[in-house]
N, C-alpha and C. Protein backbone atom coordinates (compact mmCIF):
# COMPACT_ATOMS: atom_id res chain seq x y z
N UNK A 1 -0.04 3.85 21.61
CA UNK A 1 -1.45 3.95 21.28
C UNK A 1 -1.72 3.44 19.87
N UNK A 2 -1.09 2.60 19.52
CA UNK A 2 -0.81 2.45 17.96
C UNK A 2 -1.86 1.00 18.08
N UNK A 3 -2.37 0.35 19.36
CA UNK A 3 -3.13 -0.70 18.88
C UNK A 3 -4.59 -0.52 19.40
N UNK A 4 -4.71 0.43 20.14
CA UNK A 4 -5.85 0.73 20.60
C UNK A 4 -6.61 2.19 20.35
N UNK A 5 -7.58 2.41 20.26
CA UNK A 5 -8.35 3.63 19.91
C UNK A 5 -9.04 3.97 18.56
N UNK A 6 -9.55 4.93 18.34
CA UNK A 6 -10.05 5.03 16.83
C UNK A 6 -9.19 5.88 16.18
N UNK A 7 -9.16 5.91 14.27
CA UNK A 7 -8.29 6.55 13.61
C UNK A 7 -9.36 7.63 12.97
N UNK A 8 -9.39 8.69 12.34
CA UNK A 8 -10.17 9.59 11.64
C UNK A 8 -8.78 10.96 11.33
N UNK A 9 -9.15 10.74 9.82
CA UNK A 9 -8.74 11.84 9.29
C UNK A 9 -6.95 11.48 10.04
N UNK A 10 -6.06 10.63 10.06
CA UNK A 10 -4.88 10.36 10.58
C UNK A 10 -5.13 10.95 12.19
N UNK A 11 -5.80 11.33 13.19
CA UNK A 11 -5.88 11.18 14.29
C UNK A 11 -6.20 10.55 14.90
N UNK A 12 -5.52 9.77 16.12
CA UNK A 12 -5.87 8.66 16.70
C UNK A 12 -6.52 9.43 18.13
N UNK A 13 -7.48 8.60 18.60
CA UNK A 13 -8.00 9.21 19.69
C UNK A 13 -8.80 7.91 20.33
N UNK A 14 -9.13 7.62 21.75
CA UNK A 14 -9.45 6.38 22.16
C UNK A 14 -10.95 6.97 23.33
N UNK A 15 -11.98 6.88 23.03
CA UNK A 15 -13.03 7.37 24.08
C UNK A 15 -13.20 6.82 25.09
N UNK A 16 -12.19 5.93 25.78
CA UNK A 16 -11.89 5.18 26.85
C UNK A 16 -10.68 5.91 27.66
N UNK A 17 -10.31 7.11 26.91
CA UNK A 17 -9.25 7.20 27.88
C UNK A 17 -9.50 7.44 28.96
N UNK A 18 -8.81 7.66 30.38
CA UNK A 18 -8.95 7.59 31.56
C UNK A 18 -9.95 6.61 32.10
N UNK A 19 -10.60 5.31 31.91
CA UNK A 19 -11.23 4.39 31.78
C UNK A 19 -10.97 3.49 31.37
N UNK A 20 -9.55 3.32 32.56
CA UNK A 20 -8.81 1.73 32.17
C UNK A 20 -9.36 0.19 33.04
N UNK A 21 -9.98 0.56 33.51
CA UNK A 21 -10.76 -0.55 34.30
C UNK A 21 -9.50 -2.06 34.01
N UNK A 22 -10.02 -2.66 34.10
CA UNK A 22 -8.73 -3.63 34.33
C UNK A 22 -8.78 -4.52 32.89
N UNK A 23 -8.34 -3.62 31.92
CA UNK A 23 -7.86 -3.86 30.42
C UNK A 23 -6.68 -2.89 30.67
N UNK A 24 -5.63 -3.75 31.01
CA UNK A 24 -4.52 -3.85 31.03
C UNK A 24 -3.87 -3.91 29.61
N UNK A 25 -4.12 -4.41 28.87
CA UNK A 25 -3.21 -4.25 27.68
C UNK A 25 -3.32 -2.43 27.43
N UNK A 26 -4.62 -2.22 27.55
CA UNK A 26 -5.08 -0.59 26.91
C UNK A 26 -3.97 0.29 28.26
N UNK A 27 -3.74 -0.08 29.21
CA UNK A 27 -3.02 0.31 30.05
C UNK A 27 -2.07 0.89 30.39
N UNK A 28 -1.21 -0.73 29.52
CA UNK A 28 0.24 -0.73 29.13
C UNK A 28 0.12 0.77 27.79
N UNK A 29 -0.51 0.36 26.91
CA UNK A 29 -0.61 0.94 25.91
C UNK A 29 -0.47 2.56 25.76
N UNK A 30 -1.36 2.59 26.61
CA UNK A 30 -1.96 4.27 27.30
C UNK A 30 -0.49 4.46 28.42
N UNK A 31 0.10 4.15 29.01
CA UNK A 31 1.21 4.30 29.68
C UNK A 31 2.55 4.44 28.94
N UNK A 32 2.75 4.04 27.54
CA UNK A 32 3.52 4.12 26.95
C UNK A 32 3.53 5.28 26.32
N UNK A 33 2.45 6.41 26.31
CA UNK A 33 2.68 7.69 25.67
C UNK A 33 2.50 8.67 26.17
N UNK A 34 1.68 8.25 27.75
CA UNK A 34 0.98 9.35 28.27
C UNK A 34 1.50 9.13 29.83
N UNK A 35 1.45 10.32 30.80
CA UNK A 35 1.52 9.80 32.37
C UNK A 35 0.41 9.66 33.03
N UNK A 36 -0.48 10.44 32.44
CA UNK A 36 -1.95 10.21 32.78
C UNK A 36 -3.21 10.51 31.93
N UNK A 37 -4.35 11.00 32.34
CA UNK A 37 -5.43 11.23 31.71
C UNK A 37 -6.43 11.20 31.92
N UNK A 38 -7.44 12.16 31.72
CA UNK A 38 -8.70 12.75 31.89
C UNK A 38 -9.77 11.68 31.37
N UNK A 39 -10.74 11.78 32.24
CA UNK A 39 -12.15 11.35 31.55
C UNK A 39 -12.53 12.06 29.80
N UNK A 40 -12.84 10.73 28.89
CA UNK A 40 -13.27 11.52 28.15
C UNK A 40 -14.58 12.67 27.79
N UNK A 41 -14.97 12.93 29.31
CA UNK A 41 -16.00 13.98 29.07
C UNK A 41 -15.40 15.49 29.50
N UNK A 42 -13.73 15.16 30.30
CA UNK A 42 -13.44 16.13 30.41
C UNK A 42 -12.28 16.98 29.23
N UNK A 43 -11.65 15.89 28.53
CA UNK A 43 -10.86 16.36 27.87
C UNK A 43 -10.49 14.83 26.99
N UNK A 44 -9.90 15.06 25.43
CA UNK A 44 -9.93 14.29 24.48
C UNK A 44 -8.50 14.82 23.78
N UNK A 45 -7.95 13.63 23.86
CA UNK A 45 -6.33 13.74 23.37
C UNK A 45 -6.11 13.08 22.00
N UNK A 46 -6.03 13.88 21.01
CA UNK A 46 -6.10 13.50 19.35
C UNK A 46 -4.67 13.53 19.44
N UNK A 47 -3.66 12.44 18.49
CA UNK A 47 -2.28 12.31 18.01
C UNK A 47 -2.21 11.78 16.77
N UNK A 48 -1.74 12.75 15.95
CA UNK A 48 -1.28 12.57 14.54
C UNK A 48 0.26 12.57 14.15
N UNK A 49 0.42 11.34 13.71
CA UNK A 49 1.84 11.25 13.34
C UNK A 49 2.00 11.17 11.83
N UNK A 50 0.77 11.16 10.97
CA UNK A 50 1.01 11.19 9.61
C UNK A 50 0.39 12.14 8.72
N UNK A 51 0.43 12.57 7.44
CA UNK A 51 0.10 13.45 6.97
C UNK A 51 -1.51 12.89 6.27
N UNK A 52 -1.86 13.86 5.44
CA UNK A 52 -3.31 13.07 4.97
C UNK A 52 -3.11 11.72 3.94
N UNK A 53 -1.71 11.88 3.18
CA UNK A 53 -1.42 10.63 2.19
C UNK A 53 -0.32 9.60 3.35
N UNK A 54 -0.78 9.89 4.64
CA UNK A 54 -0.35 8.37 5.12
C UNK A 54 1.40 8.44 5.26
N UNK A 55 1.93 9.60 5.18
CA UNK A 55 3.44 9.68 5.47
C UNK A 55 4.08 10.30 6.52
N UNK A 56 4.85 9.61 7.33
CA UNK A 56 5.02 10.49 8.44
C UNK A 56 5.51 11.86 9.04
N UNK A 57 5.24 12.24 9.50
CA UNK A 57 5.44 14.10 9.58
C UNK A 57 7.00 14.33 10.04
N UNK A 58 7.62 15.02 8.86
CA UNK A 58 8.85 15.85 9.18
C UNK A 58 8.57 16.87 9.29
N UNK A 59 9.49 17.83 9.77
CA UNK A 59 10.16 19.37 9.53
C UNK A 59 9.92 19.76 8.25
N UNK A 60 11.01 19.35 7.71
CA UNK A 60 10.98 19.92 6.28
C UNK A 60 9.83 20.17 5.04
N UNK A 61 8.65 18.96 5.83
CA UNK A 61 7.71 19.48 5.03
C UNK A 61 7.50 20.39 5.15
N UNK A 62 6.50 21.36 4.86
CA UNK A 62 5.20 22.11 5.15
C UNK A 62 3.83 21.65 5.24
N UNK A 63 3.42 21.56 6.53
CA UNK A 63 2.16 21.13 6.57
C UNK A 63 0.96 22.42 6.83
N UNK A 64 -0.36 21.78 6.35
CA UNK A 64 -1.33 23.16 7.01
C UNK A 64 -2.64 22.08 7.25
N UNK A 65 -3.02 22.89 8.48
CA UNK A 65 -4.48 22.09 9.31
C UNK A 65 -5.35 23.33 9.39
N UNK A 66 -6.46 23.32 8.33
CA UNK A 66 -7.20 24.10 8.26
C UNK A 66 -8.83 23.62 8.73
N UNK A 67 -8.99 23.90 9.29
CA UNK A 67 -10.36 24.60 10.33
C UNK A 67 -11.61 25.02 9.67
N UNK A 68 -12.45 24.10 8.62
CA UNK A 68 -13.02 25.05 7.82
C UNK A 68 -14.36 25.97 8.73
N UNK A 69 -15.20 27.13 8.69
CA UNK A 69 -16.05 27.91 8.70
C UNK A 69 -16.97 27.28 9.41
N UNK A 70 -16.83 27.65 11.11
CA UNK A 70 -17.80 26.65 11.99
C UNK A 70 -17.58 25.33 12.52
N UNK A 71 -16.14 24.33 12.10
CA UNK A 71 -15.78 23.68 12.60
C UNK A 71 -14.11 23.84 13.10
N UNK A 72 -14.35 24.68 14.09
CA UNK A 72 -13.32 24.20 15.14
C UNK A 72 -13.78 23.62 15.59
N UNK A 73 -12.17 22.87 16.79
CA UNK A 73 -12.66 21.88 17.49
C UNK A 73 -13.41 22.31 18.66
N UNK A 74 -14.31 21.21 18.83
CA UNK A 74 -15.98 21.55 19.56
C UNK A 74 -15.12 21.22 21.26
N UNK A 75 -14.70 22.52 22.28
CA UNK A 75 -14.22 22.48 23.20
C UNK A 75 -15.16 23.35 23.95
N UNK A 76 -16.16 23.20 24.72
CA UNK A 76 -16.64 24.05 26.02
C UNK A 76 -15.38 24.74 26.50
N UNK A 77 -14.25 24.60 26.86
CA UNK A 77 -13.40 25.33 27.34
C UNK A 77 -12.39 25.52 26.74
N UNK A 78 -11.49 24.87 26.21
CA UNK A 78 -10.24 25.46 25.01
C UNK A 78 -10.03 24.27 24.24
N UNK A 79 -8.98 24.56 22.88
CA UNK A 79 -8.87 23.55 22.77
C UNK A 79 -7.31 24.21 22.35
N UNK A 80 -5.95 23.06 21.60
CA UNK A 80 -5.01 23.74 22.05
C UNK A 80 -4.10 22.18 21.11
N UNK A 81 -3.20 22.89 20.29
CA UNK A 81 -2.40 21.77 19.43
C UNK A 81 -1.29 22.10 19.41
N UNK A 82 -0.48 20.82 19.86
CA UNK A 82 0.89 20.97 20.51
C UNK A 82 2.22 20.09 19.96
N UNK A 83 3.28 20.39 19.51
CA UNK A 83 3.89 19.44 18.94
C UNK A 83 5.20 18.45 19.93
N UNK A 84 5.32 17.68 19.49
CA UNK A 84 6.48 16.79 19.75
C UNK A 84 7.36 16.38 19.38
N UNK A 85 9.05 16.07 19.82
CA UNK A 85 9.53 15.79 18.85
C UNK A 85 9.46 14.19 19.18
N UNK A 86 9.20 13.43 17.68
CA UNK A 86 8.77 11.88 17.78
C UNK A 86 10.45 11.19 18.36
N UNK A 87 11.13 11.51 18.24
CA UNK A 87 12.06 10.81 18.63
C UNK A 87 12.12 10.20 20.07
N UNK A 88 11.86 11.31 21.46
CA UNK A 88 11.48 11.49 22.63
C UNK A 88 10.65 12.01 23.37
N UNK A 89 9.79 12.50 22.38
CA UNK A 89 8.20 13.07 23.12
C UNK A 89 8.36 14.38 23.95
N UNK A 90 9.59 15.08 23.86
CA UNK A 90 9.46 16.33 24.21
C UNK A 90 8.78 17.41 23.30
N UNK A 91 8.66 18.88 23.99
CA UNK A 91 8.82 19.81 22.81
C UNK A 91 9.86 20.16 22.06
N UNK A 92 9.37 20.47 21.11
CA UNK A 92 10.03 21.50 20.17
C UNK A 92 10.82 22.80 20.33
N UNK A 93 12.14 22.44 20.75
CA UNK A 93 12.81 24.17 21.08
C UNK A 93 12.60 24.93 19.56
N UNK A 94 12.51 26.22 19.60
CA UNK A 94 12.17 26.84 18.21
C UNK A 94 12.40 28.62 18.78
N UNK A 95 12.61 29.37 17.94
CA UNK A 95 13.11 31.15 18.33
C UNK A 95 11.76 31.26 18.47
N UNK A 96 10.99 31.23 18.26
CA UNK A 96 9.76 32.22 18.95
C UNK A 96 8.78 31.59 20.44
N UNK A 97 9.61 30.16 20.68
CA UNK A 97 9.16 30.15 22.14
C UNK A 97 7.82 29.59 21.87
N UNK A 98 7.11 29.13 20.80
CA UNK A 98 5.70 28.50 20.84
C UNK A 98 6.02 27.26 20.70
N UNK A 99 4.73 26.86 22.06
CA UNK A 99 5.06 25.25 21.58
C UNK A 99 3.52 24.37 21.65
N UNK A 100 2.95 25.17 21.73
CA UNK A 100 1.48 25.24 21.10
C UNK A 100 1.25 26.01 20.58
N UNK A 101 -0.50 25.53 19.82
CA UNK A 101 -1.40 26.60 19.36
C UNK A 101 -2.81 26.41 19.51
N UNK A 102 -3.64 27.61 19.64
CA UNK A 102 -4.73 27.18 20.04
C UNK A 102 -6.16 28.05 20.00
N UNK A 103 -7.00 27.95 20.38
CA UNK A 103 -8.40 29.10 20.47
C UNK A 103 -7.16 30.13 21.45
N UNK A 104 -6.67 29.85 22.51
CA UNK A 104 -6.14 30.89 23.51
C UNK A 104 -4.91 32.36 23.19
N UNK A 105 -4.64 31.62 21.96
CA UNK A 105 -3.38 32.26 21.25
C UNK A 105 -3.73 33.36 20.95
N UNK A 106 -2.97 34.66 21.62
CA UNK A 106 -3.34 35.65 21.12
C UNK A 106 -2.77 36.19 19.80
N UNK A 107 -3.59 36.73 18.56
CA UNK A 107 -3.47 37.47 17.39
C UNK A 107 -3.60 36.14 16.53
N UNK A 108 -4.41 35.22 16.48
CA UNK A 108 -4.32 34.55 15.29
C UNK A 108 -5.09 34.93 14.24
N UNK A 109 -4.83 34.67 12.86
CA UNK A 109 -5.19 35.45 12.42
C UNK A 109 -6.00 34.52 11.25
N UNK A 110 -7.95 34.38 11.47
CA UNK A 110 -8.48 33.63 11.00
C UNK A 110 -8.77 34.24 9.43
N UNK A 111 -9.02 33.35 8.60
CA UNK A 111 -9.31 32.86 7.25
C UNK A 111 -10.35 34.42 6.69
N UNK A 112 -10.38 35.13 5.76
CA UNK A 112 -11.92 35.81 5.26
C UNK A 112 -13.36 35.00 5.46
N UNK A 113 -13.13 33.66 5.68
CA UNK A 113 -14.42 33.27 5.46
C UNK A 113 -15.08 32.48 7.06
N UNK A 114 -13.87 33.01 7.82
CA UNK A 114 -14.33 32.61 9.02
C UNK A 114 -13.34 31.54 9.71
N UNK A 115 -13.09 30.66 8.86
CA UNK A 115 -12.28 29.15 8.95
C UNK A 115 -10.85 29.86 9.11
N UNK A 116 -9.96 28.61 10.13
CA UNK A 116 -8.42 28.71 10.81
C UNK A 116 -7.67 28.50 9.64
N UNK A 117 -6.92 28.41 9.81
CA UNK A 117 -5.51 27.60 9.17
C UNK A 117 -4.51 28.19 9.80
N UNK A 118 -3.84 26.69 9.95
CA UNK A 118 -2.63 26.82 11.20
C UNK A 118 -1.55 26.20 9.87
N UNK A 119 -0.07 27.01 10.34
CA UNK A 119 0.88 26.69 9.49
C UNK A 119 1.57 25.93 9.81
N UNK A 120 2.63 24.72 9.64
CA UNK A 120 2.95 23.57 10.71
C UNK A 120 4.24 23.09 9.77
N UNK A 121 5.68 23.47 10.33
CA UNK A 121 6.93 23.55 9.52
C UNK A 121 8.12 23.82 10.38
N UNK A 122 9.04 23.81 9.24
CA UNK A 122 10.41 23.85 9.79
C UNK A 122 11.04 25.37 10.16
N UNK A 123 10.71 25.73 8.32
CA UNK A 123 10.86 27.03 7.85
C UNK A 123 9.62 28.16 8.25
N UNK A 124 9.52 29.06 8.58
CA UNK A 124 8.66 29.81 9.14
C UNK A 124 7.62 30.42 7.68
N UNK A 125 6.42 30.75 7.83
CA UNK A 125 5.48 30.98 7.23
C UNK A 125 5.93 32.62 6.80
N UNK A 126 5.18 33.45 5.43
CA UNK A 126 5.30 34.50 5.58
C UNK A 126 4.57 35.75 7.00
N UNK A 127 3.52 34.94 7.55
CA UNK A 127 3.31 35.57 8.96
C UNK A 127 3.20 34.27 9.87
N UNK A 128 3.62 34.58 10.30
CA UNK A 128 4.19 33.44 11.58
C UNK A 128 2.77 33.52 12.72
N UNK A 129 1.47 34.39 12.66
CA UNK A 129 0.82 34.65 13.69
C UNK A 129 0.10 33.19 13.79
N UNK A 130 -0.03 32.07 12.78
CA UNK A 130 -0.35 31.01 13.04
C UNK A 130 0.26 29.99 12.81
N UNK A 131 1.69 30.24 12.99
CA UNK A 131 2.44 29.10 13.14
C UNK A 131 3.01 28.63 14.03
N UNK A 132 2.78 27.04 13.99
CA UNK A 132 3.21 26.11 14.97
C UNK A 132 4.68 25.57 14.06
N UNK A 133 5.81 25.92 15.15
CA UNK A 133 7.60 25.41 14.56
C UNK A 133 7.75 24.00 14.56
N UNK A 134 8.46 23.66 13.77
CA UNK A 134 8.47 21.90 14.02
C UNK A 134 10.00 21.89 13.93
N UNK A 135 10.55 20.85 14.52
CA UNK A 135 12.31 20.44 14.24
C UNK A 135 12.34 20.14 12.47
N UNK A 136 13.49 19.81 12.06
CA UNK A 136 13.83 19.64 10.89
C UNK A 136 13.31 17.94 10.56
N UNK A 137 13.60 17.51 11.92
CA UNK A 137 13.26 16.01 11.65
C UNK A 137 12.05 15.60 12.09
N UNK A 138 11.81 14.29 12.57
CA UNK A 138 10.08 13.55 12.94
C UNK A 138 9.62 14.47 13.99
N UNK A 139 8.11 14.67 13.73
CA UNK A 139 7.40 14.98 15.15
C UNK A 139 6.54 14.56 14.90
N UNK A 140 5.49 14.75 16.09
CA UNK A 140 4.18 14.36 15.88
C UNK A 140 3.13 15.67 16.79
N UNK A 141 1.82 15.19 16.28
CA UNK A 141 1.01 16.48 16.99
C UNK A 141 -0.19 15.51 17.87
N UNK A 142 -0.52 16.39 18.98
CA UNK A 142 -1.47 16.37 19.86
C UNK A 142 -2.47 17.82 19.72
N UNK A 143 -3.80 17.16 19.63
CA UNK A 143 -5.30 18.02 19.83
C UNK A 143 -5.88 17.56 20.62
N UNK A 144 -5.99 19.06 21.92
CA UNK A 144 -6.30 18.20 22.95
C UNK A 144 -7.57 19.21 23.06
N UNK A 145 -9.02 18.83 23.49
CA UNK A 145 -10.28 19.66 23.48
C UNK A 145 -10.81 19.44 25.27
N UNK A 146 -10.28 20.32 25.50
CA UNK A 146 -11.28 20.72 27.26
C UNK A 146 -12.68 21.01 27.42
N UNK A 147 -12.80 20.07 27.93
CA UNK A 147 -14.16 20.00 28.42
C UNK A 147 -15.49 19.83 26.96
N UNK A 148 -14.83 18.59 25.68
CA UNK A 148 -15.35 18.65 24.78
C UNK A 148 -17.26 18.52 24.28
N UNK A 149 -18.03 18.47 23.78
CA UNK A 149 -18.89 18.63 23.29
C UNK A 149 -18.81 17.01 22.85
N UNK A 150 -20.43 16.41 22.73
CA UNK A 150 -20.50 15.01 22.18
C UNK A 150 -20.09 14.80 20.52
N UNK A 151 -19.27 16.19 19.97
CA UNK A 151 -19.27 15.94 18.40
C UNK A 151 -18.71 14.79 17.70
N UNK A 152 -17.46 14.65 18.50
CA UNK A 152 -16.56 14.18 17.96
C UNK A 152 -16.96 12.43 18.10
N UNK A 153 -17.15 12.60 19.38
CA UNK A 153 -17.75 11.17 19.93
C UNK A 153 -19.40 10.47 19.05
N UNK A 154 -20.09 11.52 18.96
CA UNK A 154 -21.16 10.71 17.84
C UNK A 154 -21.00 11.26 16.29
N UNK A 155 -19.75 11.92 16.30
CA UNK A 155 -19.52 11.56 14.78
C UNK A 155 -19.97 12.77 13.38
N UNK A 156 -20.08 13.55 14.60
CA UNK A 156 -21.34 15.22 13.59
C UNK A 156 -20.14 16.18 13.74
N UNK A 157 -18.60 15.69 14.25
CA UNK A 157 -17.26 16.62 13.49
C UNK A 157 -16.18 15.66 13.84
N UNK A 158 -15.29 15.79 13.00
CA UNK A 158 -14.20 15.66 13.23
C UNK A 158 -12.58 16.09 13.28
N UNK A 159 -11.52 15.92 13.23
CA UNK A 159 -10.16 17.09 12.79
C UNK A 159 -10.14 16.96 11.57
N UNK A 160 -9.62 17.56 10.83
CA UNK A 160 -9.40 17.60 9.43
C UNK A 160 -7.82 16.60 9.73
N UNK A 161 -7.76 16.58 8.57
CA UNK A 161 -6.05 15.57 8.02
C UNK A 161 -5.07 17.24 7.63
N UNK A 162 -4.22 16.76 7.91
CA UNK A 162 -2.85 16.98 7.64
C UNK A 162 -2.61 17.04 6.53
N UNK A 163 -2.59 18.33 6.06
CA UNK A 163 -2.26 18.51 4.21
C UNK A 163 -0.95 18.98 3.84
């Protein structure tokens, strides 16, 4: 997906997905990361492989994706961020068995002022209730929004970057 779709805030996301009509290159493209895919009115698949200064996501960093006060992601039905390891596009084995995170997660534990922040690492957070585990080495993340809202698409929200 690296030649097709739009970039914002290091997430790539394409409002054509499942709407391959016979643009075949977008095809090939979209086949190379995915097995299938939803209309984008039913669901919207965000992938970030870099941080906000443009470097690609290890383990060892510490990353955090914070959610400010009224903008989560705009999902009629869930929305839900999942990691990979970039090497082979599986999950992430990790001791606590998460391999997402999401609105569905039970006990997360939001901000005083309303706003998320999700913890996103090798090494575990001092409360782990919003952390997503990463391997030591490359991964990458998927935000995927069910049954999304026109926000993202005309441009009145977007994901935050990778800090």
């Amino acid at each position: 997906m690296q030649t097709v779709g739009n970039t914002i805030n290091g997430w790539r996301w394409s409002p054509r997905a499942g709407i391959m009509g016979t643009d075949y290159l977008f095809r090939a493209c979209w086949a190379k990361w995915f097995t299938g895919g939803n209309l984008p009115d039913e669901a919207i698949y965000m992938i970030c492989r870099t941080d906000a200064s443009h470097a690609p996501l290890v383990g060892t960093t510490g990353y955090r994706l914070r959610f400010a006060p009224g903008a989560l992601p705009p999902a009629r039905a869930f929305w839900s961020l999942s990691m990979y390891d970039a090497a082979d596009g599986s999950f992430v084995a990790n001791a606590i068995e998460r391999y997402s995170i999401g609105d569905r997660t039970a006990g997360l534990d939001y901000d005083p002022d309303g706003g998320l922040t999700l913890a996103i690492g090798h090494s575990p957070p001092d409360s782990t209730a919003n952390w997503l585990p990463a391997p030591e080495g490359a991964f990458y993340l998927m935000l995927r929004l069910y049954l999304p809202t026109d926000a993202l698409a005309s441009g009145t929200w977007a994901p935050p970057g990778l800090e």
